[in-house]
C-alpha atoms as a PDB file:
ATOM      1  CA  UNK A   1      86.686  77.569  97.933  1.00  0.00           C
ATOM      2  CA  UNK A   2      88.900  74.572  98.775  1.00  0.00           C
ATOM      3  CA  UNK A   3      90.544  73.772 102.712  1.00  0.00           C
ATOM      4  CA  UNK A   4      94.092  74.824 101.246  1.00  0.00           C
ATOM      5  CA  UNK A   5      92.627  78.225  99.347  1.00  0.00           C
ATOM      6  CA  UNK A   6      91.283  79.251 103.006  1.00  0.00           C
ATOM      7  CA  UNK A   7      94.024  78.318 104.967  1.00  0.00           C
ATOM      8  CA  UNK A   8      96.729  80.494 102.173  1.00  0.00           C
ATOM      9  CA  UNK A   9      93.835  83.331 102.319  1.00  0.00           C
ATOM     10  CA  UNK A  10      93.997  83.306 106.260  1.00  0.00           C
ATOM     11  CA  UNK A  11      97.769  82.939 106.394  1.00  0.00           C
ATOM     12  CA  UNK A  12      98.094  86.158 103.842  1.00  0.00           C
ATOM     13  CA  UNK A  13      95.520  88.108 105.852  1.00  0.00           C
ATOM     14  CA  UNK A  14      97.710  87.017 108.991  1.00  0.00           C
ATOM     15  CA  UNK A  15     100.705  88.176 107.185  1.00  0.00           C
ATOM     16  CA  UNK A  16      99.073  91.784 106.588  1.00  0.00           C
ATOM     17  CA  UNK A  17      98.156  92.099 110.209  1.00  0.00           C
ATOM     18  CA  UNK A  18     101.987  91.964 111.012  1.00  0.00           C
ATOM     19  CA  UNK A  19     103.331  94.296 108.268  1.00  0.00           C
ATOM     20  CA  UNK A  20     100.759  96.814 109.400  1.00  0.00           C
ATOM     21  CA  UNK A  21     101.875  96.675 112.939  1.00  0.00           C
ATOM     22  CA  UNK A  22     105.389  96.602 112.193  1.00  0.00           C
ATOM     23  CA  UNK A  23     104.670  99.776 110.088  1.00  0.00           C
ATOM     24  CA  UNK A  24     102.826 101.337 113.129  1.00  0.00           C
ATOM     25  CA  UNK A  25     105.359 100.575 115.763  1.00  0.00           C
ATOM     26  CA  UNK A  26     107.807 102.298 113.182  1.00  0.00           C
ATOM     27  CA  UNK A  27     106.100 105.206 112.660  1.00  0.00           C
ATOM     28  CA  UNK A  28     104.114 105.492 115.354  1.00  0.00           C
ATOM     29  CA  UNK A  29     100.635 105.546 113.068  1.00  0.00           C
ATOM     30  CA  UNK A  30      98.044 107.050 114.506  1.00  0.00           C
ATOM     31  CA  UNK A  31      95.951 108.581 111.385  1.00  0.00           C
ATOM     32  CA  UNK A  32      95.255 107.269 107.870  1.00  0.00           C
ATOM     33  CA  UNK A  33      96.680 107.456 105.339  1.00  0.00           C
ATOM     34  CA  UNK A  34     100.083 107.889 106.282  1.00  0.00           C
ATOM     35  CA  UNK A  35     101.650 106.527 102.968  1.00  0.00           C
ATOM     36  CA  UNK A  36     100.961 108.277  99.912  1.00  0.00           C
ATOM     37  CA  UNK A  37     102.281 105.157  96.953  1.00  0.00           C
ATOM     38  CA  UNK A  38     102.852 102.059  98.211  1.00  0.00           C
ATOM     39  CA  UNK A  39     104.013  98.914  96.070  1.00  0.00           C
ATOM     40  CA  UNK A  40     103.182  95.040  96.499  1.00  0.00           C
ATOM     41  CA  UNK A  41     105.419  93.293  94.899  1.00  0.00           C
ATOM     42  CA  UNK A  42     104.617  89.526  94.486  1.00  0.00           C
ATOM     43  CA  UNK A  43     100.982  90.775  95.273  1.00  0.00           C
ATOM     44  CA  UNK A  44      99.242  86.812  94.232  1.00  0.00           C
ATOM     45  CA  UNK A  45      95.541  87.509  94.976  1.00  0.00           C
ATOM     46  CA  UNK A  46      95.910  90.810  96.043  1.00  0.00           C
ATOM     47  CA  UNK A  47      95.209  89.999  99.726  1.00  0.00           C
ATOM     48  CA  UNK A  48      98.015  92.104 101.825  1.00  0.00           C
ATOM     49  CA  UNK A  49      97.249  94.726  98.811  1.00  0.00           C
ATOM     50  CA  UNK A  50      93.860  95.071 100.185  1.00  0.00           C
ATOM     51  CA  UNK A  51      94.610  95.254 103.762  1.00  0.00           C
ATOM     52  CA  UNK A  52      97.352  97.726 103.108  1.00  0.00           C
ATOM     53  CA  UNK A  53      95.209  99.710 100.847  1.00  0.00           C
ATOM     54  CA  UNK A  54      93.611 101.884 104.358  1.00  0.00           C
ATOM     55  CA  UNK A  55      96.804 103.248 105.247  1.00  0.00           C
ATOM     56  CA  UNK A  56      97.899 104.505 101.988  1.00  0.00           C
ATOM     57  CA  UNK A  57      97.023 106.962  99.267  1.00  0.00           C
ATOM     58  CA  UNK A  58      97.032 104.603  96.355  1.00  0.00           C
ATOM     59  CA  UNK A  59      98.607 101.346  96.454  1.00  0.00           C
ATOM     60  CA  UNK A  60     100.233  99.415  93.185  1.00  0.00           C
ATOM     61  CA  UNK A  61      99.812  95.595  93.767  1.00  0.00           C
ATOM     62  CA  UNK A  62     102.523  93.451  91.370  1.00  0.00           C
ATOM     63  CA  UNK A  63     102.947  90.187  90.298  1.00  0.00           C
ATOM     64  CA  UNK A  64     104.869  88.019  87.165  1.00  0.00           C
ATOM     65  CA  UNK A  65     101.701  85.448  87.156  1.00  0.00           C
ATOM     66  CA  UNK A  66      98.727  87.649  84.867  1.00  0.00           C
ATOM     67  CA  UNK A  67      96.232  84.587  85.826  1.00  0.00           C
ATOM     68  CA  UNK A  68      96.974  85.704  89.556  1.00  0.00           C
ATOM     69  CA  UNK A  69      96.229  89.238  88.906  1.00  0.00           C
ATOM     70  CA  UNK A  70      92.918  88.828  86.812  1.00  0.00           C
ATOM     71  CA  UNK A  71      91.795  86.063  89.352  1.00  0.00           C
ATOM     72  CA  UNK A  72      92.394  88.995  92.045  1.00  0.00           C
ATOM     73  CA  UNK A  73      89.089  88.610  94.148  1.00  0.00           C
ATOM     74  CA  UNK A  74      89.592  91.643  96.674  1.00  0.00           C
ATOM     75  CA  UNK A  75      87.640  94.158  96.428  1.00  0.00           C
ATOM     76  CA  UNK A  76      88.834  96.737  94.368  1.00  0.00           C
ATOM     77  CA  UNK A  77      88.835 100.369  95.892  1.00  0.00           C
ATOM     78  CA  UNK A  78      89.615 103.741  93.908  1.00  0.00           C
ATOM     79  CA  UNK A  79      93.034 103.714  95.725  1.00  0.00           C
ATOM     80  CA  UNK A  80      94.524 100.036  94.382  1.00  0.00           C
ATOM     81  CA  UNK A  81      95.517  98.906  90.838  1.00  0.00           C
ATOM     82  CA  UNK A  82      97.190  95.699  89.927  1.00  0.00           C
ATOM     83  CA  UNK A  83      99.165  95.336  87.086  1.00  0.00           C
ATOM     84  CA  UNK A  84     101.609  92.296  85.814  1.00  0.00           C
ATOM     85  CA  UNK A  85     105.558  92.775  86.098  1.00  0.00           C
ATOM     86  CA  UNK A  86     108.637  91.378  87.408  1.00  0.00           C
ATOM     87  CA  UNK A  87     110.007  92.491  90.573  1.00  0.00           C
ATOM     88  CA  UNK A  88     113.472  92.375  89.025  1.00  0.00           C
ATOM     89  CA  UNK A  89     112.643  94.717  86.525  1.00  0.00           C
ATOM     90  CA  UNK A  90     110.007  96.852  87.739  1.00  0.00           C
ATOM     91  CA  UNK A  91     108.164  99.356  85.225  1.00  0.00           C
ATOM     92  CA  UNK A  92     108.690 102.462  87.656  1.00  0.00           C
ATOM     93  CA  UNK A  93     110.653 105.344  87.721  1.00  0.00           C
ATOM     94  CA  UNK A  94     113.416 106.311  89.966  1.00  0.00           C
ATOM     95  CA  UNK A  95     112.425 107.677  93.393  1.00  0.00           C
ATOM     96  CA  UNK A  96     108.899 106.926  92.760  1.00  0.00           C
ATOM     97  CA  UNK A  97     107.291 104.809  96.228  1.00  0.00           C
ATOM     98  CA  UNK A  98     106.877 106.062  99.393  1.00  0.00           C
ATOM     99  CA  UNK A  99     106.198 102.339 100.751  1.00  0.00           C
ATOM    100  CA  UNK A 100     107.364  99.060  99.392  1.00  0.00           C
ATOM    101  CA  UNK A 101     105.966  95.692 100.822  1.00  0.00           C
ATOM    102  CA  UNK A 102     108.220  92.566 100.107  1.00  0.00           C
ATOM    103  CA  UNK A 103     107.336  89.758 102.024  1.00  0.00           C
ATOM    104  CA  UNK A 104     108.274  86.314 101.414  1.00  0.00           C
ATOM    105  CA  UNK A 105     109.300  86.958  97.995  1.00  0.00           C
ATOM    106  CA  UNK A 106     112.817  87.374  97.545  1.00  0.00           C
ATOM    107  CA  UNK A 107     113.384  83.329  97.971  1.00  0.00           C
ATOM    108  CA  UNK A 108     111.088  82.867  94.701  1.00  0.00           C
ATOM    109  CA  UNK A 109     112.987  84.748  92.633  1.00  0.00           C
ATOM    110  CA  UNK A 110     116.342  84.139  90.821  1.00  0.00           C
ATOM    111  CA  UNK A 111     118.385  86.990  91.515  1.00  0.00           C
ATOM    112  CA  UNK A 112     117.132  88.050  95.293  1.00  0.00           C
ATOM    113  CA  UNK A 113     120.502  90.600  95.097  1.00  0.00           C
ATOM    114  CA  UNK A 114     118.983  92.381  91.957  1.00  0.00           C
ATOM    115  CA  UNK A 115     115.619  92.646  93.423  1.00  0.00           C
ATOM    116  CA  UNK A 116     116.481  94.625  96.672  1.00  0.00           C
ATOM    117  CA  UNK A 117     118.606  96.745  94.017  1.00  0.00           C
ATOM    118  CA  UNK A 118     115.574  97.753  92.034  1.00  0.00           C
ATOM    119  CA  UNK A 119     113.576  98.278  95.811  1.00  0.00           C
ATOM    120  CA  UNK A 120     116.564 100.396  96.621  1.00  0.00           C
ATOM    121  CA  UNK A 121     115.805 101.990  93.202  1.00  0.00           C
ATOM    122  CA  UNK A 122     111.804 102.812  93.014  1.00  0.00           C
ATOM    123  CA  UNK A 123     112.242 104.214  97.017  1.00  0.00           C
ATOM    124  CA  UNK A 124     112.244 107.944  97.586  1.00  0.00           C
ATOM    125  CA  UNK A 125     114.911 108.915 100.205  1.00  0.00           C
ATOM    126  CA  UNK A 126     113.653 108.823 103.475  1.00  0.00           C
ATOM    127  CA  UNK A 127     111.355 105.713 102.339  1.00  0.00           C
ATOM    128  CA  UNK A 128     110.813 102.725 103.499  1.00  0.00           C
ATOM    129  CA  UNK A 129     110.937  98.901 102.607  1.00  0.00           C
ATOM    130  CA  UNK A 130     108.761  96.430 104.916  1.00  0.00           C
ATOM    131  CA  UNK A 131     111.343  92.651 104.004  1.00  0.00           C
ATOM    132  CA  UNK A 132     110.422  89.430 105.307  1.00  0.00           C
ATOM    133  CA  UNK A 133     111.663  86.375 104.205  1.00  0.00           C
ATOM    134  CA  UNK A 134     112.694  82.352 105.447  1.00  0.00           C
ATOM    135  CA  UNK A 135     116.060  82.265 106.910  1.00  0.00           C
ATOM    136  CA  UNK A 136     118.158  79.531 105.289  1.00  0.00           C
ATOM    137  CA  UNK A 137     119.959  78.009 108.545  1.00  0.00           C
ATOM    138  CA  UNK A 138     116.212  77.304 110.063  1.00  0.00           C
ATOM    139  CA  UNK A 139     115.976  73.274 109.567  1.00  0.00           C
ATOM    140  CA  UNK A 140     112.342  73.365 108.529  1.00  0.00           C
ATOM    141  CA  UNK A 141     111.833  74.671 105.348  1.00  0.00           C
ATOM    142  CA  UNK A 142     107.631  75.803 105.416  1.00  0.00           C
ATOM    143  CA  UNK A 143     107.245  75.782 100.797  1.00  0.00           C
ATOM    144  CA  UNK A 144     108.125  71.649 100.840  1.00  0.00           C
ATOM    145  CA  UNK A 145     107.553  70.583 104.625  1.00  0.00           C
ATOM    146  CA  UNK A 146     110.568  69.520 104.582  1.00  0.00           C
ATOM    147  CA  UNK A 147     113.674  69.456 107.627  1.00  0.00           C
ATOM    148  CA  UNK A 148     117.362  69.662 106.992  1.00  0.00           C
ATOM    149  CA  UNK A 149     116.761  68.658 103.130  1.00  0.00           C
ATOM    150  CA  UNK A 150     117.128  72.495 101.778  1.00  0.00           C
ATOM    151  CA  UNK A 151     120.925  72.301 103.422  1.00  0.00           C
ATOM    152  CA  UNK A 152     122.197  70.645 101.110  1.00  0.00           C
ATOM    153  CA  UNK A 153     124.487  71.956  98.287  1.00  0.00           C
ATOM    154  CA  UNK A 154     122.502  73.544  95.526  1.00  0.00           C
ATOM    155  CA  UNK A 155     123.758  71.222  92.802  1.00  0.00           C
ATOM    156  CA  UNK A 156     122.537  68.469  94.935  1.00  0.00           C
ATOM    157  CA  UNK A 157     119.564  69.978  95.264  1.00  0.00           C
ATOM    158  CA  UNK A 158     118.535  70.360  91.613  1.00  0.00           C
ATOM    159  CA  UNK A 159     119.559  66.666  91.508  1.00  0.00           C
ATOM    160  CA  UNK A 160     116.910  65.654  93.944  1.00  0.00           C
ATOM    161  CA  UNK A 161     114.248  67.992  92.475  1.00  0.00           C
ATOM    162  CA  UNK A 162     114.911  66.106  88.736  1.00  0.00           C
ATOM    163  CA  UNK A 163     114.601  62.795  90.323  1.00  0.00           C
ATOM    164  CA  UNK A 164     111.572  63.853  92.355  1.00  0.00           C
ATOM    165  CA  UNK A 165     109.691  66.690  90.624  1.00  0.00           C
ATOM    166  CA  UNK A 166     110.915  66.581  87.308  1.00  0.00           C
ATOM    167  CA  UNK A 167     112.508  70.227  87.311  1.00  0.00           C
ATOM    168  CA  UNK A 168     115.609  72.224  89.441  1.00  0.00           C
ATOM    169  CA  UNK A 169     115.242  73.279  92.602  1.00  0.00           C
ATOM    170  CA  UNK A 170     113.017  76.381  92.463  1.00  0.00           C
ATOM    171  CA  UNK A 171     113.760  78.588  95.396  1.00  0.00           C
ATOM    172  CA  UNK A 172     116.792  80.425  96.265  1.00  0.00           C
ATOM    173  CA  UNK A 173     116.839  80.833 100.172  1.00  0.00           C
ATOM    174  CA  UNK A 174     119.721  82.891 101.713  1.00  0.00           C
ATOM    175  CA  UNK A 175     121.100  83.099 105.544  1.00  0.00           C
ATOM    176  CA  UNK A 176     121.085  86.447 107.542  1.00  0.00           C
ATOM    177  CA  UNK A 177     124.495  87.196 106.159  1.00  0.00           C
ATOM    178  CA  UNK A 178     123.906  86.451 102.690  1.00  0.00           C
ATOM    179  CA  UNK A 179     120.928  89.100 102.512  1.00  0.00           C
ATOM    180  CA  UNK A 180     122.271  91.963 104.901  1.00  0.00           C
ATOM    181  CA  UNK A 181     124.975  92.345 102.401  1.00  0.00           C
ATOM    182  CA  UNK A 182     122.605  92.558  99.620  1.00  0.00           C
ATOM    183  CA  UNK A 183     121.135  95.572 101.574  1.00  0.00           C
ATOM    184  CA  UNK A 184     123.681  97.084 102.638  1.00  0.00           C
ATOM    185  CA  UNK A 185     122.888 100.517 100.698  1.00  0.00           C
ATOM    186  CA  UNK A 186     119.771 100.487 103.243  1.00  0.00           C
ATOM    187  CA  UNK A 187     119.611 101.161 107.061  1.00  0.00           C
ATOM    188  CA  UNK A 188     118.484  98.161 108.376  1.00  0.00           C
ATOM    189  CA  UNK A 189     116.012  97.855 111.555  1.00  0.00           C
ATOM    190  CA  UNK A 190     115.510  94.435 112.304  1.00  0.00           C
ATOM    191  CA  UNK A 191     111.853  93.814 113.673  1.00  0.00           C
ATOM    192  CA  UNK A 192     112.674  90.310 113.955  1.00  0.00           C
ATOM    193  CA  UNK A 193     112.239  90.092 117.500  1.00  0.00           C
ATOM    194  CA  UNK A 194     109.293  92.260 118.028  1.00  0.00           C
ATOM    195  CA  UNK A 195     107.497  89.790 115.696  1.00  0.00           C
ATOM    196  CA  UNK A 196     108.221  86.833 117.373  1.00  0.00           C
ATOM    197  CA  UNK A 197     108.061  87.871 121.344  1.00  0.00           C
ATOM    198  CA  UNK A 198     105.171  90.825 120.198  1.00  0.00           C
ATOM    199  CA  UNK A 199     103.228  89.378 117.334  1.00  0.00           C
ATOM    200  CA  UNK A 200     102.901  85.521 118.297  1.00  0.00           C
ATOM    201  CA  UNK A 201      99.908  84.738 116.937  1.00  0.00           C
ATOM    202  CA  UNK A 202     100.685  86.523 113.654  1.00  0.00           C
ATOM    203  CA  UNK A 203     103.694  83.939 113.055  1.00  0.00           C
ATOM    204  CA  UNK A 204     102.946  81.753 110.215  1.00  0.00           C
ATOM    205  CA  UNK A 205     106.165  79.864 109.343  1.00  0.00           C
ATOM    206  CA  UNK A 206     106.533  76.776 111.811  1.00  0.00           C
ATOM    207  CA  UNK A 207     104.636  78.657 114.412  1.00  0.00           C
ATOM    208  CA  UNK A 208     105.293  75.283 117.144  1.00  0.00           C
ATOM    209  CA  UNK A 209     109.395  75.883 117.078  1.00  0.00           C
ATOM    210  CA  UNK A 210     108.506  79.368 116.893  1.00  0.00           C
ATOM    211  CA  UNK A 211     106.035  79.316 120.702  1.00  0.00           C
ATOM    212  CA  UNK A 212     108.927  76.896 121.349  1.00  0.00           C
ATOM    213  CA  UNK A 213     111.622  79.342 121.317  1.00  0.00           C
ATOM    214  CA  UNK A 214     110.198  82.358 122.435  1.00  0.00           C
ATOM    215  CA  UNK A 215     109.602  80.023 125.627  1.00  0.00           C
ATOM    216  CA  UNK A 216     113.070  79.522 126.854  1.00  0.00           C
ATOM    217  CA  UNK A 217     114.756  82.415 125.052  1.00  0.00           C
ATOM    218  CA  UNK A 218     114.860  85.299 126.885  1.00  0.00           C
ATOM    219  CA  UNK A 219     113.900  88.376 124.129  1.00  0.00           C
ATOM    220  CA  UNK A 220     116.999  90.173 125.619  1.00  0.00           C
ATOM    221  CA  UNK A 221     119.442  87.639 125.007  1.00  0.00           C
ATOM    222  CA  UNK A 222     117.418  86.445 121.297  1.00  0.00           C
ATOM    223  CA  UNK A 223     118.031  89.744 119.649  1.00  0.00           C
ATOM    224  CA  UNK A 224     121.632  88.671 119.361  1.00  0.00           C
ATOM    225  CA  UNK A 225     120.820  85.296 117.613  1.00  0.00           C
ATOM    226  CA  UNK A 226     118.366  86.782 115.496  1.00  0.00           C
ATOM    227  CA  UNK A 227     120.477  85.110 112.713  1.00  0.00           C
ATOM    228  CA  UNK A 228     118.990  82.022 113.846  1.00  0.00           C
ATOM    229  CA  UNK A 229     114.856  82.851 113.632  1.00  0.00           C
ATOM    230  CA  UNK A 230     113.126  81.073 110.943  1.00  0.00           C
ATOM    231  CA  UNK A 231     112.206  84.340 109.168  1.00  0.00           C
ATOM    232  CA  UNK A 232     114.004  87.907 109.186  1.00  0.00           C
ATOM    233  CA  UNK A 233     111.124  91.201 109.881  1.00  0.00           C
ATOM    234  CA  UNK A 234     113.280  93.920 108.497  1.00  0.00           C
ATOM    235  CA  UNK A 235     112.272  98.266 107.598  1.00  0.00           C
ATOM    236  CA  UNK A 236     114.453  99.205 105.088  1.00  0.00           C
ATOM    237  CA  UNK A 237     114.896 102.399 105.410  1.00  0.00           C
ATOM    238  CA  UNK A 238     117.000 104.298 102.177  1.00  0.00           C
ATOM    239  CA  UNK A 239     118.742 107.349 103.231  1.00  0.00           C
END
């Protein structure tokens, strides 16, 4: 396994260790399972599907790239299956999860709106989304390594990317404004703040700013700029 395969495995393992204590400050988890269906959507090598698999029932692990999904080298348990789809048109019935993990996948798809509509969709009432995604007004951008550059216009954008990489611009990243109106059929509790001032270490996306501004930010005053942060922590809670 190459440098860069260990450092995405680590970074995905990181990113489980967060959801799962953002799940267990919210509902105050204290046996297992306490989910019975639970969906990964944008599941790649089935990593956070893994980790997520002990608190849950049976977990569903979902992804548009089949190579992903048959390269899938967790260890597959009675309790997780992983099947091909596309998150914005997911093979499930209404009211169907009691769980939903999104994280850092809206920004790779082309309609982010129509994806928290079919999240909104799959949910049972009472249910629960964990969202995370990059915020669009942070000036590093984490995919390219890039600062300021994803500001600009998107026509612009696709301009550089044909010059550059041959192709358009391939991720669609929204501000905090931009994707609380998208769920705005949800109750929204932003764990944004927790993550950063709580779960430190567990910050993956420009983690030096990050230490940076949890430094001179007092956490009272930063949950009122949480527009801001480099990445939004929300539970998405359907009614």
């Amino acid at each position: 396994m190459t440098k860069a395969n260990v450092t995405y495995d680590n970074s995905r393992i990181m990113k489980a260790k967060k959801i799962i204590s953002v799940l267990s400050d919210y509902r105050g988890m204290s046996t297992k399972p306490i989910y019975n269906l639970c969906l990964d959507i944008g599941s790649n090598k089935g990593i956070i599907t893994h980790e997520i698999s002990s608190y849950c029932n049976r977990v569903i692990g979902i992804d548009n790239s089949l190579e992903l999904i048959k390269s899938s080298y967790v260890n597959k348990t009675e309790n997780i299956d992983f099947l091909a789809g596309d998150g914005l048109l997911l093979p499930f019935k209404d009211n169907t999860f009691d769980l939903v993990i999104c994280a850092q996948v809206y920004e790779h798809t082309t309609s982010p709106g129509l994806l928290l509509k079919e999240i909104y969709r799959i949910l049972r009432p009472g249910a629960v989304c964990f969202f995370s995604g990059p915020n669009r007004l942070w000036p590093y951008e984490y995919h390219y390594r890039w600062y300021f550059l994803h500001w600009l216009p998107r026509r612009l954008l696709d301009i550089y990317f044909r010059l550059i990489y041959k192709r358009n611009f391939d991720l669609y990243l929204l501000n905090y404004w931009q994707i609380m109106k998208m769920c705005s059929k949800f109750n929204v509790i932003d764990y944004t703040t927790y993550v950063a001032y709580e779960l430190g270490d567990f910050v993956i996306e420009e983690k030096m700013l990050m230490n940076l501004l949890t430094a001179i930010i007092p956490r009272s005053f930063a949950k009122h700029i949480t527009f801001l942060f480099p990445n939004f922590n929300w539970i998405l809670l359907k009614p």
